[in-house]
PDB file of N, CA and C in Angstrom:
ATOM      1  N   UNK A   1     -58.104  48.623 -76.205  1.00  0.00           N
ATOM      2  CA  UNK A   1     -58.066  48.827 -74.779  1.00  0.00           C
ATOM      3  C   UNK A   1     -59.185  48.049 -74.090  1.00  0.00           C
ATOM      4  N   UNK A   2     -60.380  48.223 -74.668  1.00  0.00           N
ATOM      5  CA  UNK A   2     -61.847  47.520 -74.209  1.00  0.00           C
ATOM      6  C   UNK A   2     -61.134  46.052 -73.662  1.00  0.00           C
ATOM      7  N   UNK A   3     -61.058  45.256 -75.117  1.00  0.00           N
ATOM      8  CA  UNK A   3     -60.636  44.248 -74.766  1.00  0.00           C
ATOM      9  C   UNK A   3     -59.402  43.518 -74.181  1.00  0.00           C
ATOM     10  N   UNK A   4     -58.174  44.057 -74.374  1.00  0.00           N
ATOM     11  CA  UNK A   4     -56.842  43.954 -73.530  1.00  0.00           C
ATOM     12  C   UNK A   4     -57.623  43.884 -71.710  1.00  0.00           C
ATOM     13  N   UNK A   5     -58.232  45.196 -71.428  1.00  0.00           N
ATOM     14  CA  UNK A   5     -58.241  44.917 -69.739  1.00  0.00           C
ATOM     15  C   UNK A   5     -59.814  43.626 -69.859  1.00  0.00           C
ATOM     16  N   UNK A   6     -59.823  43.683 -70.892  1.00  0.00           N
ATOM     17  CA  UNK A   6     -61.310  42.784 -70.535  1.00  0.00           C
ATOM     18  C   UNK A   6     -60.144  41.482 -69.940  1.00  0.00           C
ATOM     19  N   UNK A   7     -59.415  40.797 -71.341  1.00  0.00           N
ATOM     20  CA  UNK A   7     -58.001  39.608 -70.782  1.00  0.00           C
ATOM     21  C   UNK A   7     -58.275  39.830 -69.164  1.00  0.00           C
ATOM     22  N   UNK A   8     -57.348  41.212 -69.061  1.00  0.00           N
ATOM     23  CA  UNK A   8     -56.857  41.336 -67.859  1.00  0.00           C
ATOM     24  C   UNK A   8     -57.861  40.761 -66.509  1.00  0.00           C
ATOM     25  N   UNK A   9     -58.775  41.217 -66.571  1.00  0.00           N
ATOM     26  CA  UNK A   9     -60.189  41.097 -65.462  1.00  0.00           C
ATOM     27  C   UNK A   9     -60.430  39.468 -65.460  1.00  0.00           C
ATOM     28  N   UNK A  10     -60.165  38.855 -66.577  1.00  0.00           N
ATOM     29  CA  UNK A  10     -60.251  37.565 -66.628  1.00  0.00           C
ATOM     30  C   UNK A  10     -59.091  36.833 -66.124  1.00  0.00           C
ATOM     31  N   UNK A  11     -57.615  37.113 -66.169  1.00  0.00           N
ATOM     32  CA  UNK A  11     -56.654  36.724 -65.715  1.00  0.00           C
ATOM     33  C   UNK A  11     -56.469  37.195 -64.235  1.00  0.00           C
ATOM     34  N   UNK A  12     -57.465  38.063 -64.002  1.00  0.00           N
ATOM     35  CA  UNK A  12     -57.430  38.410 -62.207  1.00  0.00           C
ATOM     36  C   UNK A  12     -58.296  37.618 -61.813  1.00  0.00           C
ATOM     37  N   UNK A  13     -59.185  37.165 -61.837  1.00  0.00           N
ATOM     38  CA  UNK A  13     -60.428  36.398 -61.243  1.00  0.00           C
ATOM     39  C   UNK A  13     -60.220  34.997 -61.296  1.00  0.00           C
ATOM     40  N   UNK A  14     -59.848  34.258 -62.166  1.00  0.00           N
ATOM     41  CA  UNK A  14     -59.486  32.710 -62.608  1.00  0.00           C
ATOM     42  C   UNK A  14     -58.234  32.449 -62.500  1.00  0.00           C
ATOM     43  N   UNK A  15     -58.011  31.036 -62.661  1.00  0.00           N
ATOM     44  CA  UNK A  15     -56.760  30.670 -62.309  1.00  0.00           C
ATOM     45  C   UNK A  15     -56.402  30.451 -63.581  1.00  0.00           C
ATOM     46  N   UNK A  16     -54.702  30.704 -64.108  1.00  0.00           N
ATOM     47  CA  UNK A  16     -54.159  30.440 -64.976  1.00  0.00           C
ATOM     48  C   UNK A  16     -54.360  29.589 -66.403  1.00  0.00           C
ATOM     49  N   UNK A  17     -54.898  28.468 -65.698  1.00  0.00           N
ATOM     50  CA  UNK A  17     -55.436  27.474 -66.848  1.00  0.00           C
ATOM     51  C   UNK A  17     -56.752  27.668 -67.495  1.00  0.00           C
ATOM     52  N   UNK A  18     -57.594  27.902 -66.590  1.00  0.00           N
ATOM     53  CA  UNK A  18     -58.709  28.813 -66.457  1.00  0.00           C
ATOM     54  C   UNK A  18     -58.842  29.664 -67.691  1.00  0.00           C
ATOM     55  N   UNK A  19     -57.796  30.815 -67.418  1.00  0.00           N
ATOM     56  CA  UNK A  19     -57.997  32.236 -67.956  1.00  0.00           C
ATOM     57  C   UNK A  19     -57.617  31.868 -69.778  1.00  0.00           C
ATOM     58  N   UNK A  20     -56.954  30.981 -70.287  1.00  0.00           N
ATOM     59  CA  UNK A  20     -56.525  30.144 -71.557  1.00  0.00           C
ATOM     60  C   UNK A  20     -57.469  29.778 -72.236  1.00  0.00           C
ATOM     61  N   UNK A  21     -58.546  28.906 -71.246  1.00  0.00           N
ATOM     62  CA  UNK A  21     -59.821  28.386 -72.228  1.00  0.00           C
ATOM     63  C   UNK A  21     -60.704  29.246 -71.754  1.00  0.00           C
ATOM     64  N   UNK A  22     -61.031  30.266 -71.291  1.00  0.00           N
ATOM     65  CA  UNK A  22     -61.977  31.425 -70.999  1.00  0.00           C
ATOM     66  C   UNK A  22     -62.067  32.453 -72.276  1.00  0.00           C
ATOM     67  N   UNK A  23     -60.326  32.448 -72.293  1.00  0.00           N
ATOM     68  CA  UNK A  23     -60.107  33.758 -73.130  1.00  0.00           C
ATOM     69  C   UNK A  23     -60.353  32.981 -74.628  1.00  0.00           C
ATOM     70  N   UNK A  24     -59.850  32.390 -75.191  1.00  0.00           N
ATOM     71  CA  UNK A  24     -60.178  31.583 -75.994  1.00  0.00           C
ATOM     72  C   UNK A  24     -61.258  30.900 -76.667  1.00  0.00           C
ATOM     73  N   UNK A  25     -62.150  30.485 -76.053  1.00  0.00           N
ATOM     74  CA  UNK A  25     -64.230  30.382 -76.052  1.00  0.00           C
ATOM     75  C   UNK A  25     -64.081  31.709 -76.304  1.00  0.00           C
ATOM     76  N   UNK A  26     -64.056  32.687 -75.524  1.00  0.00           N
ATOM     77  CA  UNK A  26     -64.756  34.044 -75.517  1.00  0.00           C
ATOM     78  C   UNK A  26     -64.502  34.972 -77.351  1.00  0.00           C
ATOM     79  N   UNK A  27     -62.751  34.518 -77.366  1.00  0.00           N
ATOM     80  CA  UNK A  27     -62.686  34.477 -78.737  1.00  0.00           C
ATOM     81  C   UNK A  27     -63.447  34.250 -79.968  1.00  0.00           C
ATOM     82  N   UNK A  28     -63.804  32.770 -79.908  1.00  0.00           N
ATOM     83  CA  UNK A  28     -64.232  32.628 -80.992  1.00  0.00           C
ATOM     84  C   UNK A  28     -65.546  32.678 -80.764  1.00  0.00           C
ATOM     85  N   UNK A  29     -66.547  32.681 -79.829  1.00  0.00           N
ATOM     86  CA  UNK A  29     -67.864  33.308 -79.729  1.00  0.00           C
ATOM     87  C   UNK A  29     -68.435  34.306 -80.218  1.00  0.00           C
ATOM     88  N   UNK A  30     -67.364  35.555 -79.771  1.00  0.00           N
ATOM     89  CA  UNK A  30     -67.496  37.221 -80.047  1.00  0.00           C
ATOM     90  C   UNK A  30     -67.293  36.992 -81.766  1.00  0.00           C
ATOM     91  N   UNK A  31     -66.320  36.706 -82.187  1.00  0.00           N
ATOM     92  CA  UNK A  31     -65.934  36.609 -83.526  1.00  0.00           C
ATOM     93  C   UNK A  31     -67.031  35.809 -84.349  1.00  0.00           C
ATOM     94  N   UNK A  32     -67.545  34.597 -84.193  1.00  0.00           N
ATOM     95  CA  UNK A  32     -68.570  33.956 -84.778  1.00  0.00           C
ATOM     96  C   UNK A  32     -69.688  34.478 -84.774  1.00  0.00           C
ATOM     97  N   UNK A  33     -70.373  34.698 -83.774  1.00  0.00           N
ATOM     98  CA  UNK A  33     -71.411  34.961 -82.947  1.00  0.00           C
ATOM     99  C   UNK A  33     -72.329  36.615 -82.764  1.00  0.00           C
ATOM    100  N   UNK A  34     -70.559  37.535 -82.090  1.00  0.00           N
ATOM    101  CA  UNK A  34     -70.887  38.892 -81.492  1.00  0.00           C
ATOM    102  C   UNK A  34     -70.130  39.872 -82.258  1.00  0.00           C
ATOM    103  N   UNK A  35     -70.878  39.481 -83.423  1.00  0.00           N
ATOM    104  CA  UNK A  35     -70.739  41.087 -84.685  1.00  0.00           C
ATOM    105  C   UNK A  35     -69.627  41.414 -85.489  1.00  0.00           C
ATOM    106  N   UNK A  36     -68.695  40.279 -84.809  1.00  0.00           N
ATOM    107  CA  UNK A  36     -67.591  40.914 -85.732  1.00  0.00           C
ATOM    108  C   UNK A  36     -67.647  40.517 -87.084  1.00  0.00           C
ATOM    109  N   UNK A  37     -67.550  38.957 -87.224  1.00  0.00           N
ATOM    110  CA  UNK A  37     -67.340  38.571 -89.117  1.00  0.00           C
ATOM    111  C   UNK A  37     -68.760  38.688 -89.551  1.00  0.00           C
ATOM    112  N   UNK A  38     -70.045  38.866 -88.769  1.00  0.00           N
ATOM    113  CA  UNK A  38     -71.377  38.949 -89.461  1.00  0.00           C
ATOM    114  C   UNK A  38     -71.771  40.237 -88.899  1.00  0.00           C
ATOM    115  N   UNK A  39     -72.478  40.917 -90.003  1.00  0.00           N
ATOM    116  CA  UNK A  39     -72.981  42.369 -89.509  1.00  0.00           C
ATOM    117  C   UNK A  39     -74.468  41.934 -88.899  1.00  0.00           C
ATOM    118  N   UNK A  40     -74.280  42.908 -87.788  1.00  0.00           N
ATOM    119  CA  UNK A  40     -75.802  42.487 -86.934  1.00  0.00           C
ATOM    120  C   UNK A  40     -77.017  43.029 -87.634  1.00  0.00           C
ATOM    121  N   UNK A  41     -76.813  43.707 -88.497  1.00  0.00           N
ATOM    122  CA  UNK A  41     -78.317  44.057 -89.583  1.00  0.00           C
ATOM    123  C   UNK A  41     -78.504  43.070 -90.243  1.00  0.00           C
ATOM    124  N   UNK A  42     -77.474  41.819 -90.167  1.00  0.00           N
ATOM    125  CA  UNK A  42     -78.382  40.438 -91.082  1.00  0.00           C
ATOM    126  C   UNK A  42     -78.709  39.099 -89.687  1.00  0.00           C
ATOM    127  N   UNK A  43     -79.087  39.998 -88.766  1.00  0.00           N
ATOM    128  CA  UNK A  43     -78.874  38.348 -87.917  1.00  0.00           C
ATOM    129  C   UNK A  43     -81.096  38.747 -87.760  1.00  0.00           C
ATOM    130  N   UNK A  44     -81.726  38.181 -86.855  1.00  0.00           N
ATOM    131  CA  UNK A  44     -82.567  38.134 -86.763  1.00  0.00           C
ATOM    132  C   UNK A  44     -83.170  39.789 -86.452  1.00  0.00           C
ATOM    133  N   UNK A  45     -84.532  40.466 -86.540  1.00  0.00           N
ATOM    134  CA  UNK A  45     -84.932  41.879 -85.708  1.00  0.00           C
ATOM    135  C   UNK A  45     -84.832  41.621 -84.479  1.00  0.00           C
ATOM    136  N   UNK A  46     -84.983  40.792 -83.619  1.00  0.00           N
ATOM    137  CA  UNK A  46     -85.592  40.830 -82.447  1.00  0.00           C
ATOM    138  C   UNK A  46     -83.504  41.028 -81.489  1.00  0.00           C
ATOM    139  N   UNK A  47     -82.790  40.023 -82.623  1.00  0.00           N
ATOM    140  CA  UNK A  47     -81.401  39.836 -82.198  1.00  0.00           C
ATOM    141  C   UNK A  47     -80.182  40.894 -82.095  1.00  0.00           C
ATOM    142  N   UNK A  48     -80.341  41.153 -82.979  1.00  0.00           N
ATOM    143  CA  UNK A  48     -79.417  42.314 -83.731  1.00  0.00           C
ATOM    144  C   UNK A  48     -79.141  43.463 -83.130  1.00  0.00           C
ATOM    145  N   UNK A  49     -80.593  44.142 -82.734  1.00  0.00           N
ATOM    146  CA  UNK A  49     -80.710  45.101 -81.137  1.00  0.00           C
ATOM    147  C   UNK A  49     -79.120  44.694 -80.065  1.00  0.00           C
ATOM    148  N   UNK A  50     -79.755  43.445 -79.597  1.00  0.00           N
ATOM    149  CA  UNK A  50     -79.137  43.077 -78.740  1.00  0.00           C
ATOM    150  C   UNK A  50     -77.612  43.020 -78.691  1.00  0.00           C
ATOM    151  N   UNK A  51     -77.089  42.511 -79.616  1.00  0.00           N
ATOM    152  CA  UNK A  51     -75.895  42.216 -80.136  1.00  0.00           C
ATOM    153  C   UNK A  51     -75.262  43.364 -80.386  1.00  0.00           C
ATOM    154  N   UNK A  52     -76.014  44.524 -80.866  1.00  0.00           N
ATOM    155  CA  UNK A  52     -75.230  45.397 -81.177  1.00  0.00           C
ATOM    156  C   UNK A  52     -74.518  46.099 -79.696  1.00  0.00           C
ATOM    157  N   UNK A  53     -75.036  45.926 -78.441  1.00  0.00           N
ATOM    158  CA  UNK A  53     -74.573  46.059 -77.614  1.00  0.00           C
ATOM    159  C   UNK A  53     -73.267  45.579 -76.960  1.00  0.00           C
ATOM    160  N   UNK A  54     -73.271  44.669 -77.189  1.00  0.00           N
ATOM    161  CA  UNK A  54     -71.867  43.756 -77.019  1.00  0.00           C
ATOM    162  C   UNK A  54     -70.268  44.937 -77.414  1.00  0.00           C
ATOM    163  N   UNK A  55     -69.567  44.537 -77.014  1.00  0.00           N
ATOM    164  CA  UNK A  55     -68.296  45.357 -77.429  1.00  0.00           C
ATOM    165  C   UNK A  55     -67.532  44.761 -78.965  1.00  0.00           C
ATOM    166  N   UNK A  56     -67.794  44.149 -79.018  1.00  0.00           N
ATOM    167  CA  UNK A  56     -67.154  43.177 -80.102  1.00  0.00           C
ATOM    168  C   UNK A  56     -68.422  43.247 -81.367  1.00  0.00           C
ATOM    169  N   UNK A  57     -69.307  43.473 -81.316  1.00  0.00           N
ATOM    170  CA  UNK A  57     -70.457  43.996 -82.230  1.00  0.00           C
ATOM    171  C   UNK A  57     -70.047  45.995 -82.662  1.00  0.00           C
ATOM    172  N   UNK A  58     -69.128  46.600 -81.482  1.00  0.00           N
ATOM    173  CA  UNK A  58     -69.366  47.965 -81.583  1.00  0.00           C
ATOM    174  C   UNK A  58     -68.350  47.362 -82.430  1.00  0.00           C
ATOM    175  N   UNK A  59     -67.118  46.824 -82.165  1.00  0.00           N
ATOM    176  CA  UNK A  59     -65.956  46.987 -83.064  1.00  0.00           C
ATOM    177  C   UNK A  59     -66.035  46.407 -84.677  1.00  0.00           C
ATOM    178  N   UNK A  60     -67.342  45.555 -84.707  1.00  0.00           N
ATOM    179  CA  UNK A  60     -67.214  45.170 -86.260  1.00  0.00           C
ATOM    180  C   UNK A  60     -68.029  46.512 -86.763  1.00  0.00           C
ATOM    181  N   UNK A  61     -69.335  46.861 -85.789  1.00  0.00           N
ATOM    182  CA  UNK A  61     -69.267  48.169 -86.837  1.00  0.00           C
ATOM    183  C   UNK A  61     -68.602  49.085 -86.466  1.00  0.00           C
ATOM    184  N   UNK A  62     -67.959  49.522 -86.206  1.00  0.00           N
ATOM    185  CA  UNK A  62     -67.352  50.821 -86.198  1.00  0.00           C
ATOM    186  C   UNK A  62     -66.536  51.041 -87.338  1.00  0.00           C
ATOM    187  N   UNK A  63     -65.293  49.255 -87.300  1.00  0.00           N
ATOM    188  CA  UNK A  63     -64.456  49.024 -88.374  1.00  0.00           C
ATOM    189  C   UNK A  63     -65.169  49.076 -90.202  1.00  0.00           C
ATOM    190  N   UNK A  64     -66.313  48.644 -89.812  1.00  0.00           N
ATOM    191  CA  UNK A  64     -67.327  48.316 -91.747  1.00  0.00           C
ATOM    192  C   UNK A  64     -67.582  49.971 -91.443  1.00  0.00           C
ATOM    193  N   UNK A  65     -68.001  50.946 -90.298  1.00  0.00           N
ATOM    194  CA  UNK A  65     -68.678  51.708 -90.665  1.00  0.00           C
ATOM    195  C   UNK A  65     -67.234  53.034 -91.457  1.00  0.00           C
ATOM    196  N   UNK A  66     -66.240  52.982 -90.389  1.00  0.00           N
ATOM    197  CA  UNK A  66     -65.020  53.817 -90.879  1.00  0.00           C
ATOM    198  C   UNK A  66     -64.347  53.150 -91.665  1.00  0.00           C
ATOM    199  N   UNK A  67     -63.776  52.521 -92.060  1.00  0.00           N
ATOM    200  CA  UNK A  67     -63.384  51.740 -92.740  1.00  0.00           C
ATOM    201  C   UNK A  67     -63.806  51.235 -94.564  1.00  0.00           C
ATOM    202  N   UNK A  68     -64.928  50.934 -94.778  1.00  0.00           N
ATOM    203  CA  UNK A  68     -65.725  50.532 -95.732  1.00  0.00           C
ATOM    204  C   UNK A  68     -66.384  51.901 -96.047  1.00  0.00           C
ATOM    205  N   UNK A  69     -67.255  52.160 -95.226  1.00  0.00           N
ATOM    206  CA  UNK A  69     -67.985  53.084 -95.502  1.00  0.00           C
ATOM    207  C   UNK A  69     -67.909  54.670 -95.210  1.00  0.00           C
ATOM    208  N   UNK A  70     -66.501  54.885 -94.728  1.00  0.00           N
ATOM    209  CA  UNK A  70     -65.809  56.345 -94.632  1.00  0.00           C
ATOM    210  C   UNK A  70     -67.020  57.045 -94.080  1.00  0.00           C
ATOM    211  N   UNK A  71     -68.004  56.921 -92.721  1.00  0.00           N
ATOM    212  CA  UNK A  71     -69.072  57.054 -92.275  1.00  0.00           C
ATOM    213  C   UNK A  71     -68.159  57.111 -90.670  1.00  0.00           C
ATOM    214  N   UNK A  72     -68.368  58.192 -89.969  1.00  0.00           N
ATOM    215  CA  UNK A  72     -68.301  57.489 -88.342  1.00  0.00           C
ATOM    216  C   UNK A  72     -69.321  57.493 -88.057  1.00  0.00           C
ATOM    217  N   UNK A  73     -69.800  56.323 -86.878  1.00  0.00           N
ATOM    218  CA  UNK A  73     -70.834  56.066 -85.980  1.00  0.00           C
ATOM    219  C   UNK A  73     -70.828  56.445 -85.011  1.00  0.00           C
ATOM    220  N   UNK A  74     -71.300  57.262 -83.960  1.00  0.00           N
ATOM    221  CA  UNK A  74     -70.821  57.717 -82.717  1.00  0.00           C
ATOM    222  C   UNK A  74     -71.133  56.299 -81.881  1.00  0.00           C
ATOM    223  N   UNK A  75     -72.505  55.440 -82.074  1.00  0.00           N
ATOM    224  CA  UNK A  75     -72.835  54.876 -80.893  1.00  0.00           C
ATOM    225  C   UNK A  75     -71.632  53.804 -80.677  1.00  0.00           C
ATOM    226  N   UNK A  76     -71.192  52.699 -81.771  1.00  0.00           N
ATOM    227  CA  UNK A  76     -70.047  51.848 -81.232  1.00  0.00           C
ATOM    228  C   UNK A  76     -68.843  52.386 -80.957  1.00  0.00           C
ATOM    229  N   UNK A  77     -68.177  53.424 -81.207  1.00  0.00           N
ATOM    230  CA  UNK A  77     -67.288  54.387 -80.259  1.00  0.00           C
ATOM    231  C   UNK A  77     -67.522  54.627 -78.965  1.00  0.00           C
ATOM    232  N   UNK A  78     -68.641  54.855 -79.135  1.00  0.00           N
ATOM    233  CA  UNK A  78     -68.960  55.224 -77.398  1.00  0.00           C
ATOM    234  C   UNK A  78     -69.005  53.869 -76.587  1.00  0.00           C
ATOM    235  N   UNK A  79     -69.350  52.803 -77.260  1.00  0.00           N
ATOM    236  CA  UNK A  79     -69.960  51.590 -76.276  1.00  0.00           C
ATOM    237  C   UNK A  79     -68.426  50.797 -76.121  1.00  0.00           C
ATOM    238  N   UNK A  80     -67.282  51.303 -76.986  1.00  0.00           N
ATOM    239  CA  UNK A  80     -65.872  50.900 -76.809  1.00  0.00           C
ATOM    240  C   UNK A  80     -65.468  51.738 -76.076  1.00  0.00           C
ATOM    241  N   UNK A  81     -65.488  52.788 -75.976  1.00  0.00           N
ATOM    242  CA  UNK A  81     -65.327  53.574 -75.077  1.00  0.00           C
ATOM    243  C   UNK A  81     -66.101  53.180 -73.289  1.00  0.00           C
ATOM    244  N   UNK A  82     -66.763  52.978 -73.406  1.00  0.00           N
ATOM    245  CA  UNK A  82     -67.837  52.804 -71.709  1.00  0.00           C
ATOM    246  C   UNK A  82     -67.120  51.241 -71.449  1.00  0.00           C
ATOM    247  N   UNK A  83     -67.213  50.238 -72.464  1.00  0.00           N
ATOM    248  CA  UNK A  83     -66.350  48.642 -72.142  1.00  0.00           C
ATOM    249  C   UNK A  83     -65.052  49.148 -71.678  1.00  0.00           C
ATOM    250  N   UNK A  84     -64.362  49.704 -72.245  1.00  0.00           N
ATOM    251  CA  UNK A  84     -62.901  50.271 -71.894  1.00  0.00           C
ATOM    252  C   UNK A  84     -62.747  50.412 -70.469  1.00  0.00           C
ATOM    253  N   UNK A  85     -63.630  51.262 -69.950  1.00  0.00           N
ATOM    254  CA  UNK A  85     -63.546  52.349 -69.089  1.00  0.00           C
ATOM    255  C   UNK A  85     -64.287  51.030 -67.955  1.00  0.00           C
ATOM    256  N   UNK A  86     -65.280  50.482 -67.957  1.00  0.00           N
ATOM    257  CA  UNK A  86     -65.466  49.555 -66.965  1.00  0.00           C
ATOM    258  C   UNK A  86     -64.905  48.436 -67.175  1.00  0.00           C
ATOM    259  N   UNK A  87     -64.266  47.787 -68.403  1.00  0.00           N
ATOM    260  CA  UNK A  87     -63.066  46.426 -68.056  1.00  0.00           C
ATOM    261  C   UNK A  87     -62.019  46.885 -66.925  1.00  0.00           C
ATOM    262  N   UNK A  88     -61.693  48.194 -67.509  1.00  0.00           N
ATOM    263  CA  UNK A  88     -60.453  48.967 -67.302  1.00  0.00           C
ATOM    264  C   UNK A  88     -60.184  48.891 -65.297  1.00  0.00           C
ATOM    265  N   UNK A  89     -61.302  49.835 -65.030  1.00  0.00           N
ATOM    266  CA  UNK A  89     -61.905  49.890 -63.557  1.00  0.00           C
ATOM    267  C   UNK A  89     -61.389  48.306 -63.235  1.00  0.00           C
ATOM    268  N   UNK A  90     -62.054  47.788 -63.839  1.00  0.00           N
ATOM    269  CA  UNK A  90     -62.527  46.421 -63.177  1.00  0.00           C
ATOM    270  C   UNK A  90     -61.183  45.352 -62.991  1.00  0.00           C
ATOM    271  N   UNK A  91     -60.554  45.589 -63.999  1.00  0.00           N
ATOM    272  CA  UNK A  91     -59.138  44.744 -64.691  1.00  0.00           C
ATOM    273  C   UNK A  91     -58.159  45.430 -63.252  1.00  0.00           C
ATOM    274  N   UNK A  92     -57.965  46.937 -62.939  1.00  0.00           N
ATOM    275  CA  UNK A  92     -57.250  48.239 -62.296  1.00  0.00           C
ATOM    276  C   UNK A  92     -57.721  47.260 -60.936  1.00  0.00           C
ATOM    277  N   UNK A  93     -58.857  46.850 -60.280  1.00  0.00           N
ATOM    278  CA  UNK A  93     -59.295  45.921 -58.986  1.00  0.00           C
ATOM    279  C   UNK A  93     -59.039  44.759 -58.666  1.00  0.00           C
ATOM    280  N   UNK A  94     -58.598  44.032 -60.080  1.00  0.00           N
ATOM    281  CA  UNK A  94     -58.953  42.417 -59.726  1.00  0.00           C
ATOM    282  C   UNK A  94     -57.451  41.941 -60.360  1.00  0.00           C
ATOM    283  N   UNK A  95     -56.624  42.541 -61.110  1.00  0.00           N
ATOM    284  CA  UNK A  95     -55.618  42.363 -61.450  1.00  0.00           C
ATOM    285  C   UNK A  95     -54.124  42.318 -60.703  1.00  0.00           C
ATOM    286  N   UNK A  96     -53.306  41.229 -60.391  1.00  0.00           N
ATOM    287  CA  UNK A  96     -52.417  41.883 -59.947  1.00  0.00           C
ATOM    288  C   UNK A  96     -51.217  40.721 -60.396  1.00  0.00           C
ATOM    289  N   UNK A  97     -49.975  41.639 -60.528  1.00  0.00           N
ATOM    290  CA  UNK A  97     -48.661  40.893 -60.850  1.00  0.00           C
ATOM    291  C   UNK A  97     -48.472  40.240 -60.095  1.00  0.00           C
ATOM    292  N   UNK A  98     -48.126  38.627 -60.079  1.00  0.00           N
ATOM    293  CA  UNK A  98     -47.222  38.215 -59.411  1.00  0.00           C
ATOM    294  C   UNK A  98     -45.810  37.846 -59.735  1.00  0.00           C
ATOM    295  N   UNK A  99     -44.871  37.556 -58.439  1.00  0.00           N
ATOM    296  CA  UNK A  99     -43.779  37.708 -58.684  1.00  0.00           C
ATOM    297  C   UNK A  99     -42.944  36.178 -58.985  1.00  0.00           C
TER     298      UNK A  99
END
């Protein structure tokens, strides 16, 4: 959900061609970069903090933490939960069908 209205908020604000190479960078950034294929307990101390904030950092751990380690985490639930809820808002304002 986080990320679906995140799309969305991006396909309301930019123009079409736009929203393709937006969504796409943003892709492989989050994925390289923001926690998902590298766990943020091996990136730098000062970094890792940071990153774990990201929504795409909650979802790699949440997935290694339930998943792998049959452990839930409350905090990246919650921080998918709060992205959700303000893409969501935000996607619900800036989004609209055209015909």
């Amino acid at each position: 959900m986080a990320f679906t209205s995140l799309a969305l908020l991006i396909a309301g604000t930019v123009r079409a061609e736009a929203t393709l190479a937006i969504v796409n960078m943003a892709w492989a950034l989050l994925a390289a970069a923001g926690g998902i294929l590298i766990p943020t307990d091996r990136y730098p101390s000062w970094l890792g903090p940071l990153v774990d904030l990201l929504p795409s950092a909650a979802l790699g751990n949440a997935l290694r933490a339930d998943l792998v380690s049959q452990t839930f985490l409350p905090l990246p639930h919650l921080i998918l939960l709060l992205a959700a809820l303000i893409f969501g808002a935000l996607a619900s304002k800036h989004f609209k069908w055209s015909a």
